[in-house]
C-alpha atoms as a PDB file:
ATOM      1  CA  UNK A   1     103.631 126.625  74.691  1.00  0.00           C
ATOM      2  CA  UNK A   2      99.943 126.953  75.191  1.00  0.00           C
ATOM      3  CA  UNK A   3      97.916 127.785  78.300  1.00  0.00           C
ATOM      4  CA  UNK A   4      95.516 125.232  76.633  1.00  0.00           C
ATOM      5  CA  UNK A   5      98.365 122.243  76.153  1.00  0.00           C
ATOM      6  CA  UNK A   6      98.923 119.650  78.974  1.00  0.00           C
ATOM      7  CA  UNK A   7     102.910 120.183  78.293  1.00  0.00           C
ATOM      8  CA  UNK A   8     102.820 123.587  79.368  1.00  0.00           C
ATOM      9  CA  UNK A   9     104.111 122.748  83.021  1.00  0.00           C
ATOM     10  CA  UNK A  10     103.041 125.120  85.923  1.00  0.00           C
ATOM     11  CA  UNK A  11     105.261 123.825  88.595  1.00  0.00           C
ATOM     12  CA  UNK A  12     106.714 120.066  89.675  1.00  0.00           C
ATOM     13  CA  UNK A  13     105.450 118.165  92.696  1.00  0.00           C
ATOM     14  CA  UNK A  14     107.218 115.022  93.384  1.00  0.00           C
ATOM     15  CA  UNK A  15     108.527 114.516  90.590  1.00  0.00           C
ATOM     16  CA  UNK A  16     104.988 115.109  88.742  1.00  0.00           C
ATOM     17  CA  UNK A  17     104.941 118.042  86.281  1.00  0.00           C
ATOM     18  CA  UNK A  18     101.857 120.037  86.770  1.00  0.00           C
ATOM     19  CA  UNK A  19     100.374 122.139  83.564  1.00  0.00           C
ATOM     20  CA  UNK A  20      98.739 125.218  83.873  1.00  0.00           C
ATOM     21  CA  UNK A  21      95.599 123.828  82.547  1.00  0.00           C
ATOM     22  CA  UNK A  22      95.277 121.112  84.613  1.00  0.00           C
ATOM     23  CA  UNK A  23      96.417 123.494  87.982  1.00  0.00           C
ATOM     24  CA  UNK A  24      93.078 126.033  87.105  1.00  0.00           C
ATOM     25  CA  UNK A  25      90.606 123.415  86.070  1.00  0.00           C
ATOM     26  CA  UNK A  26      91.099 121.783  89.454  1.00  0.00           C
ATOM     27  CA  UNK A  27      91.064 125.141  91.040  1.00  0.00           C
ATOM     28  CA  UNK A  28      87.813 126.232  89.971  1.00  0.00           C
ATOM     29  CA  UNK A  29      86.433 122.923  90.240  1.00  0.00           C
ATOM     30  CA  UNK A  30      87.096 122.987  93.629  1.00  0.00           C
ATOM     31  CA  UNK A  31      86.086 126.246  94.444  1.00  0.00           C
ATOM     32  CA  UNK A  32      82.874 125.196  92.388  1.00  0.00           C
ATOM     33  CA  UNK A  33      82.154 122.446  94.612  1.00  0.00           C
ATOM     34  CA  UNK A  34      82.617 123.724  97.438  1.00  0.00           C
ATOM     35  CA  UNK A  35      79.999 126.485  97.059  1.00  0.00           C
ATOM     36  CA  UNK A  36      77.508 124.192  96.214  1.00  0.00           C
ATOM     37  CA  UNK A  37      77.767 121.964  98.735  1.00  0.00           C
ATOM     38  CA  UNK A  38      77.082 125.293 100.912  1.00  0.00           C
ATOM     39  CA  UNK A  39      74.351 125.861  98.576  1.00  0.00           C
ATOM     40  CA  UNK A  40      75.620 128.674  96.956  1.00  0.00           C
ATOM     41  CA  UNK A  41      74.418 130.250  93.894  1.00  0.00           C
ATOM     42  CA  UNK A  42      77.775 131.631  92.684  1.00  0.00           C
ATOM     43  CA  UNK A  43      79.014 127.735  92.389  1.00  0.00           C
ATOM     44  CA  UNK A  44      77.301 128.032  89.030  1.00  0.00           C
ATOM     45  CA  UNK A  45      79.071 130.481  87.516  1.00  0.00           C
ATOM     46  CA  UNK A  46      82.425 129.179  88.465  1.00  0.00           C
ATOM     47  CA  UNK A  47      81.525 125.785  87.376  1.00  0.00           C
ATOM     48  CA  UNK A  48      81.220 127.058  84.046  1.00  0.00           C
ATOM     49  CA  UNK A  49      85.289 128.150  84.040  1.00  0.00           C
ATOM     50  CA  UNK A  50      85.935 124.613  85.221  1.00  0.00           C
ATOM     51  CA  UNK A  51      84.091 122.436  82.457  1.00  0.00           C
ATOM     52  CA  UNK A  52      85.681 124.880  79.542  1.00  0.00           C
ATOM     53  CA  UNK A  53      89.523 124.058  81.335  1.00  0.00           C
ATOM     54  CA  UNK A  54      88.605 120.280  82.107  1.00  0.00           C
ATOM     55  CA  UNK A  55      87.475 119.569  78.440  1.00  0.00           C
ATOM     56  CA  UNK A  56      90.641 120.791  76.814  1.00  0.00           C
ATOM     57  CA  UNK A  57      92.155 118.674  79.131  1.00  0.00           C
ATOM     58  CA  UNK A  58      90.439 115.323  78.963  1.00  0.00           C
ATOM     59  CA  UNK A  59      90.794 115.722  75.317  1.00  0.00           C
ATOM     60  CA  UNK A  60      94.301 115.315  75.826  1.00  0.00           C
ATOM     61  CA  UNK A  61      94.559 112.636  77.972  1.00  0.00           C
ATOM     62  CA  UNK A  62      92.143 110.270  75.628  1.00  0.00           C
ATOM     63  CA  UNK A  63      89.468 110.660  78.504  1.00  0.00           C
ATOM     64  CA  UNK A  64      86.942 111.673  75.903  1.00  0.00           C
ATOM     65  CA  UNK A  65      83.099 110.669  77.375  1.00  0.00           C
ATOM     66  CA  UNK A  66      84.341 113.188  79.897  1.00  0.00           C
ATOM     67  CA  UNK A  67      84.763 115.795  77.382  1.00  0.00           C
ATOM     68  CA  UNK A  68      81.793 115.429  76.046  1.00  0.00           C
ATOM     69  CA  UNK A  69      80.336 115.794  79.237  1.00  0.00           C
ATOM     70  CA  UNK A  70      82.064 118.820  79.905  1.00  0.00           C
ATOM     71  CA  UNK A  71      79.876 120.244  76.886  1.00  0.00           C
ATOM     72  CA  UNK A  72      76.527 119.325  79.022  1.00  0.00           C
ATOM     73  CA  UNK A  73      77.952 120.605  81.783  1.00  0.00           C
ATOM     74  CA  UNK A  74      78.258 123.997  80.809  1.00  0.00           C
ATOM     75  CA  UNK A  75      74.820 124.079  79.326  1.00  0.00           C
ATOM     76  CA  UNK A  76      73.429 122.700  82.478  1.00  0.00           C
ATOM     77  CA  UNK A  77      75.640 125.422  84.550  1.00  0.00           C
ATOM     78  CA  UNK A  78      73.637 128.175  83.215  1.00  0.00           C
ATOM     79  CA  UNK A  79      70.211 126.114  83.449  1.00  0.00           C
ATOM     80  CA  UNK A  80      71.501 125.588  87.014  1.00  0.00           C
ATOM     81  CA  UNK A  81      72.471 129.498  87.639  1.00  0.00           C
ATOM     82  CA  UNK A  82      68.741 130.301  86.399  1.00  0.00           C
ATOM     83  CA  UNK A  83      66.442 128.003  88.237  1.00  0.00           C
ATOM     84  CA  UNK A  84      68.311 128.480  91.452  1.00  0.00           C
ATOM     85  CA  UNK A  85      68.011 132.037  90.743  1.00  0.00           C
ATOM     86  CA  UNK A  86      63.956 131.980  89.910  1.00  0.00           C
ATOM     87  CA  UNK A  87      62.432 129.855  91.559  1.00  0.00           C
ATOM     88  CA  UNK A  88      58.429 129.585  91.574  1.00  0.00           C
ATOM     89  CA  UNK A  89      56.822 131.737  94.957  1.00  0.00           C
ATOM     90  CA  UNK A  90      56.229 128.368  96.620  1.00  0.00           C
ATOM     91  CA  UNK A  91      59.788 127.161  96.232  1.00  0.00           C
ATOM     92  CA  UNK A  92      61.439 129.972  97.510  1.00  0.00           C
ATOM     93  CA  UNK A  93      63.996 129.899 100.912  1.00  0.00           C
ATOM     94  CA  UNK A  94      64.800 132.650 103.163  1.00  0.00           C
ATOM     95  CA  UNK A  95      67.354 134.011 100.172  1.00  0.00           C
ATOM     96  CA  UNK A  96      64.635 134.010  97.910  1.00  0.00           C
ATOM     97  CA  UNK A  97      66.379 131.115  95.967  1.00  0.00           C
ATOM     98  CA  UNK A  98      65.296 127.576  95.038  1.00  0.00           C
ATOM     99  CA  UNK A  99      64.123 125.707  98.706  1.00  0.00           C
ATOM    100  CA  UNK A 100      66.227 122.377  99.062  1.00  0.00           C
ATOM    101  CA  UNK A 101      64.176 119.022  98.638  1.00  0.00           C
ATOM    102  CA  UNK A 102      63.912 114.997  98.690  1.00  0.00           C
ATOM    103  CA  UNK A 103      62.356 113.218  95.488  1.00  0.00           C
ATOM    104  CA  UNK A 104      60.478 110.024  95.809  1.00  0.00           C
ATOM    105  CA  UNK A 105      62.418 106.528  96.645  1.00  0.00           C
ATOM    106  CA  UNK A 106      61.472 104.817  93.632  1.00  0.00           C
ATOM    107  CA  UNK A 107      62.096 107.534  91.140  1.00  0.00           C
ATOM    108  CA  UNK A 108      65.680 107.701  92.519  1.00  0.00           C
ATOM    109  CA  UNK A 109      65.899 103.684  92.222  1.00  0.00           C
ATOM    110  CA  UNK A 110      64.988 104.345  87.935  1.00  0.00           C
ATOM    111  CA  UNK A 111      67.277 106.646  87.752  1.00  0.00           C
ATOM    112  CA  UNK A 112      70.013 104.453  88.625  1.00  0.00           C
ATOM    113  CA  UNK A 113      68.835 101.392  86.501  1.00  0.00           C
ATOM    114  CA  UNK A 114      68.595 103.930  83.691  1.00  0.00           C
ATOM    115  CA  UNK A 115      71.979 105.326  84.355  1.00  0.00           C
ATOM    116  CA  UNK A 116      73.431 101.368  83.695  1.00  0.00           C
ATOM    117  CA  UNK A 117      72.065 101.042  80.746  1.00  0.00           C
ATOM    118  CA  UNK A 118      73.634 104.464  79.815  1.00  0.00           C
ATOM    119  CA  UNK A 119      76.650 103.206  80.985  1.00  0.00           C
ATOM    120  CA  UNK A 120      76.551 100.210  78.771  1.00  0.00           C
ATOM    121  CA  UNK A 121      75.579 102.176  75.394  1.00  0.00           C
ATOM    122  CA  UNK A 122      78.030 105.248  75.661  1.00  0.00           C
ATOM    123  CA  UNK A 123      80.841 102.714  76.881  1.00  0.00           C
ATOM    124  CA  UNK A 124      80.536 100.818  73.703  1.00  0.00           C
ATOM    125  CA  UNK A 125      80.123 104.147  71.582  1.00  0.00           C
ATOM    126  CA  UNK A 126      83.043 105.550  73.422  1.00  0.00           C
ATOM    127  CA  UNK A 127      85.311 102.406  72.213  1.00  0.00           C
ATOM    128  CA  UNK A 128      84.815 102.635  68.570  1.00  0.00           C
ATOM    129  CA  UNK A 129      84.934 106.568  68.430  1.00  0.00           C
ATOM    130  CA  UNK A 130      88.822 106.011  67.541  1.00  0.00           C
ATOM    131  CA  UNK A 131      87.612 103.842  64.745  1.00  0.00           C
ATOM    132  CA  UNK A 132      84.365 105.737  63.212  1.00  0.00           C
ATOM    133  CA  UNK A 133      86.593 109.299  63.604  1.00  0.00           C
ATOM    134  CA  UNK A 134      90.483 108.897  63.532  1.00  0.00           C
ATOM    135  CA  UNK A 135      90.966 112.122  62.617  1.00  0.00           C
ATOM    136  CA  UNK A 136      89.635 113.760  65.727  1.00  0.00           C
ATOM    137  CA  UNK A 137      90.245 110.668  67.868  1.00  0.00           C
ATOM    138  CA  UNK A 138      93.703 109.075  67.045  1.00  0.00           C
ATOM    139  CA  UNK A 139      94.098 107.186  69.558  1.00  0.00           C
ATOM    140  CA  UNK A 140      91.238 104.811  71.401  1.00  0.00           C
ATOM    141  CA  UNK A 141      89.182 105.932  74.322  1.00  0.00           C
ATOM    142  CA  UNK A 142      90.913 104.598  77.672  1.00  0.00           C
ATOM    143  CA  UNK A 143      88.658 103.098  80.279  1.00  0.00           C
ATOM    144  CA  UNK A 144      85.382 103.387  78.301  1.00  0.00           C
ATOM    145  CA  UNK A 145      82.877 101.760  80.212  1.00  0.00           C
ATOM    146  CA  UNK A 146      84.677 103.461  83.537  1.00  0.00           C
ATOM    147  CA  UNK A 147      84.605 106.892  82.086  1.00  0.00           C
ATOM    148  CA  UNK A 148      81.029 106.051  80.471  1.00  0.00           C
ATOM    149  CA  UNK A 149      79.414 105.550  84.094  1.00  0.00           C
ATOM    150  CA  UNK A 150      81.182 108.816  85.189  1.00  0.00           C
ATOM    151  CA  UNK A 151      79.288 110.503  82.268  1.00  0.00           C
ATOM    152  CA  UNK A 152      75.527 109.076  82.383  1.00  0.00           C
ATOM    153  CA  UNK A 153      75.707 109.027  86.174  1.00  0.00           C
ATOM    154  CA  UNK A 154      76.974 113.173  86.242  1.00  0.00           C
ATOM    155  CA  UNK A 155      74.288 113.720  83.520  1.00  0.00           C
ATOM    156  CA  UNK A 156      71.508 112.641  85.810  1.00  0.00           C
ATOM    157  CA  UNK A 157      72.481 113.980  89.143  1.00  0.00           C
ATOM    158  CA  UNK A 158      73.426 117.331  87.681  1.00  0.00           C
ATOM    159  CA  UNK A 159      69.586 117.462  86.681  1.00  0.00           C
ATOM    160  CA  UNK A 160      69.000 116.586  90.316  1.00  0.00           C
ATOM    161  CA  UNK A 161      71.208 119.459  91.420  1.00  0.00           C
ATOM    162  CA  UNK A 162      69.753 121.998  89.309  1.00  0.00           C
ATOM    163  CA  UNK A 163      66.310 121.045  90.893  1.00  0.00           C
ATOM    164  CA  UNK A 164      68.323 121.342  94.182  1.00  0.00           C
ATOM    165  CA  UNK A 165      67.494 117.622  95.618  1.00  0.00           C
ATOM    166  CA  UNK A 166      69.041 116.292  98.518  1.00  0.00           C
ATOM    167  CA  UNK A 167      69.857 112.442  96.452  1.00  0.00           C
ATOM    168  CA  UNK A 168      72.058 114.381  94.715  1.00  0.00           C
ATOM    169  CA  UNK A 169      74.996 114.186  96.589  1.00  0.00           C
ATOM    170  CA  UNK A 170      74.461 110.345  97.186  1.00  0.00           C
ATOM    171  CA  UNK A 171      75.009 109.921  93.557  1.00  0.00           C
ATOM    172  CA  UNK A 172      78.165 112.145  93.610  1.00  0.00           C
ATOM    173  CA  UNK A 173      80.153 110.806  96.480  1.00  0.00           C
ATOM    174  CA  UNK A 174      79.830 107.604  94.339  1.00  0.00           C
ATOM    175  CA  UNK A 175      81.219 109.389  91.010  1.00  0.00           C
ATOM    176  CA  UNK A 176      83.624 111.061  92.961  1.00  0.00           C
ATOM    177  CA  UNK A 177      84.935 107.741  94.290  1.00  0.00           C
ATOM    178  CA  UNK A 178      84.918 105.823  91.005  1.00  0.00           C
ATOM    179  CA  UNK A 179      87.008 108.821  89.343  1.00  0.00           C
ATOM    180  CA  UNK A 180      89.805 109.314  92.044  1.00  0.00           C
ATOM    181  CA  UNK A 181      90.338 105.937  90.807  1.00  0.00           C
ATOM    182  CA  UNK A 182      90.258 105.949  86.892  1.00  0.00           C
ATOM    183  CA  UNK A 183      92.379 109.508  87.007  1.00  0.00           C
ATOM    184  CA  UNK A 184      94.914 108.224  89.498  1.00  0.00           C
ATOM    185  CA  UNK A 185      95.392 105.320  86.897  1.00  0.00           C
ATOM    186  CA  UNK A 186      95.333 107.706  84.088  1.00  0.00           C
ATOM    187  CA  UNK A 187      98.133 109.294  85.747  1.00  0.00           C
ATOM    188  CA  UNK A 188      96.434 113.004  85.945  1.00  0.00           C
ATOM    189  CA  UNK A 189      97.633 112.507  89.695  1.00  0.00           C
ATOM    190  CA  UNK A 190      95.967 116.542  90.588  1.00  0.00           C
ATOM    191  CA  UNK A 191      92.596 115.714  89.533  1.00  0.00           C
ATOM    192  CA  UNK A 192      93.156 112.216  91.258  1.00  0.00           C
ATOM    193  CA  UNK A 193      93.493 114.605  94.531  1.00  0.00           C
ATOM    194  CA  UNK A 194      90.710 116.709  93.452  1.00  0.00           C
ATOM    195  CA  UNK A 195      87.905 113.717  93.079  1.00  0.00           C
ATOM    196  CA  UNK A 196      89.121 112.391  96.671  1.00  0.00           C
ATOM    197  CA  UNK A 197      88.641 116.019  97.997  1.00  0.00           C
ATOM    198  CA  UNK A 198      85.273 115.860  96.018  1.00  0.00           C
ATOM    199  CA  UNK A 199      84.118 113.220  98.055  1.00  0.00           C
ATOM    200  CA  UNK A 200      85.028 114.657 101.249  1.00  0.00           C
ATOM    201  CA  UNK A 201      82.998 117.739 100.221  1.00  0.00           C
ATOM    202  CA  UNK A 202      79.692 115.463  98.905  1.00  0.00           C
ATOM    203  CA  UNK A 203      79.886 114.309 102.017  1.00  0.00           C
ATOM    204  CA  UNK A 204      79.819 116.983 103.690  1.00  0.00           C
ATOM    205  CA  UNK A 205      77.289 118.448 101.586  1.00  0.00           C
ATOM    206  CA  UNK A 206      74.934 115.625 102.139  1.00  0.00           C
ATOM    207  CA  UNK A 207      74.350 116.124 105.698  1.00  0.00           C
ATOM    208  CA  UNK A 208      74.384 120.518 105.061  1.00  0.00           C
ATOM    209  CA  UNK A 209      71.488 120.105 102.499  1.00  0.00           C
ATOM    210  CA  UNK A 210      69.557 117.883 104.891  1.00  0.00           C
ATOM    211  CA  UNK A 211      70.143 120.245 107.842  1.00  0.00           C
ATOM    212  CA  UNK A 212      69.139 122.642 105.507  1.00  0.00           C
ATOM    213  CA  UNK A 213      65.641 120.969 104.807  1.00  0.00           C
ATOM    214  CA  UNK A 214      65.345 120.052 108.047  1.00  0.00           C
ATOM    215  CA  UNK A 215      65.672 123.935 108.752  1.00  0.00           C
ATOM    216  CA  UNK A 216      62.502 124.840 106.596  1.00  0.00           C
ATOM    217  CA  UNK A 217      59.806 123.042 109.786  1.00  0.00           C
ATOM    218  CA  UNK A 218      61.141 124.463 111.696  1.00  0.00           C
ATOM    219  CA  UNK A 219      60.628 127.569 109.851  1.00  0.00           C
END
């Protein structure tokens, strides 16, 4: 069997057979996370394994707004890698990297309207893709509307990550809560585990990047 095909078991936990893709994508996605939350550059490039891995996997499972984000993802992994990397004289930190910052209250409260009404056009996109395509979609989307706010809401706090703001990671430990759920019901039970781990690290990475500005008065 393939590397690539969710049949291709890795190992058995409990009863619950583990495929090599899924094993890696969750790997690196971890790894990925982690780094960022420290503010790490190299969570970038790492992030890009984990979106190729996830997508061939979500595919699979019918999860399919998520593989199409998966696609943004990796463009927005190597937008990410660059502006971190370059970032104008006045933005720079200690590292020479991209300085950690807030955005204004009622910018992040439009973002949020906007992502609903994302929500409510991709989920009812996502639940006719089975019927407009049936050749590359054979089966219908599962959880549309669920998996639809995962999407719009990752799309516009990734764009808040590149641009290293600290609102960010508000917006994920939300995602991250909302997809434990939907993949635990989905029964991809590892990347279940890896979304509640998520939100542990968003957490985490919450209060670090607000130390971290905090850091730059006193400075």
């Amino acid at each position: 069997m393939s590397f690539f095909d969710i049949q291709s078991v890795f190992f058995t936990v409990l009863g619950y057979d583990l495929s090599y893709l899924e094993f890696f994508a969750v790997l690196f996605g971890l790894v990925a996370v982690a780094l960022s939350a420290m503010a790490n550059i190299w969570s970038w490039p790492i992030g890009i394994v984990n979106v190729v891995l996830s997508a061939f996997f979500y595919y699979q499972i019918q999860l399919y707004p998520d593989m199409f984000l998966m696609g943004f993802f990796f463009v927005t992994n190597m937008l990410g890698w660059w502006r971190w990397a370059n970032p104008k004289p006045d933005e720079e930190d200690k590292k020479k990297e991209l300085k950690v910052s807030f955005m204004a209250r009622k910018q992040f409260l439009l973002l949020f309207f906007i992502g609903a009404i994302g929500t409510y056009v991709m989920g009812s996109l996502a639940s006719r893709l089975h019927e407009w395509f049936p050749l590359l979609f054979n089966l219908p989307s599962a959880y549309p509307f669920v998996d639809s706010f995962i999407l719009v809401m990752s799309v516009i706090t990734t764009f808040l990550m590149v641009q290293k703001k600290v609102e960010c990671w508000i917006i994920w430990i939300l995602i991250d809560m909302v997809a434990t759920g939907l993949y635990f019901i989905k029964g991809a039970m590892f990347f279940s585990i890896e979304y509640a781990v998520f939100t542990i690290i968003a957490s985490f990475a919450l209060w670090n990047w607000i130390r971290e500005y905090r850091s730059y008065s006193k400075t």
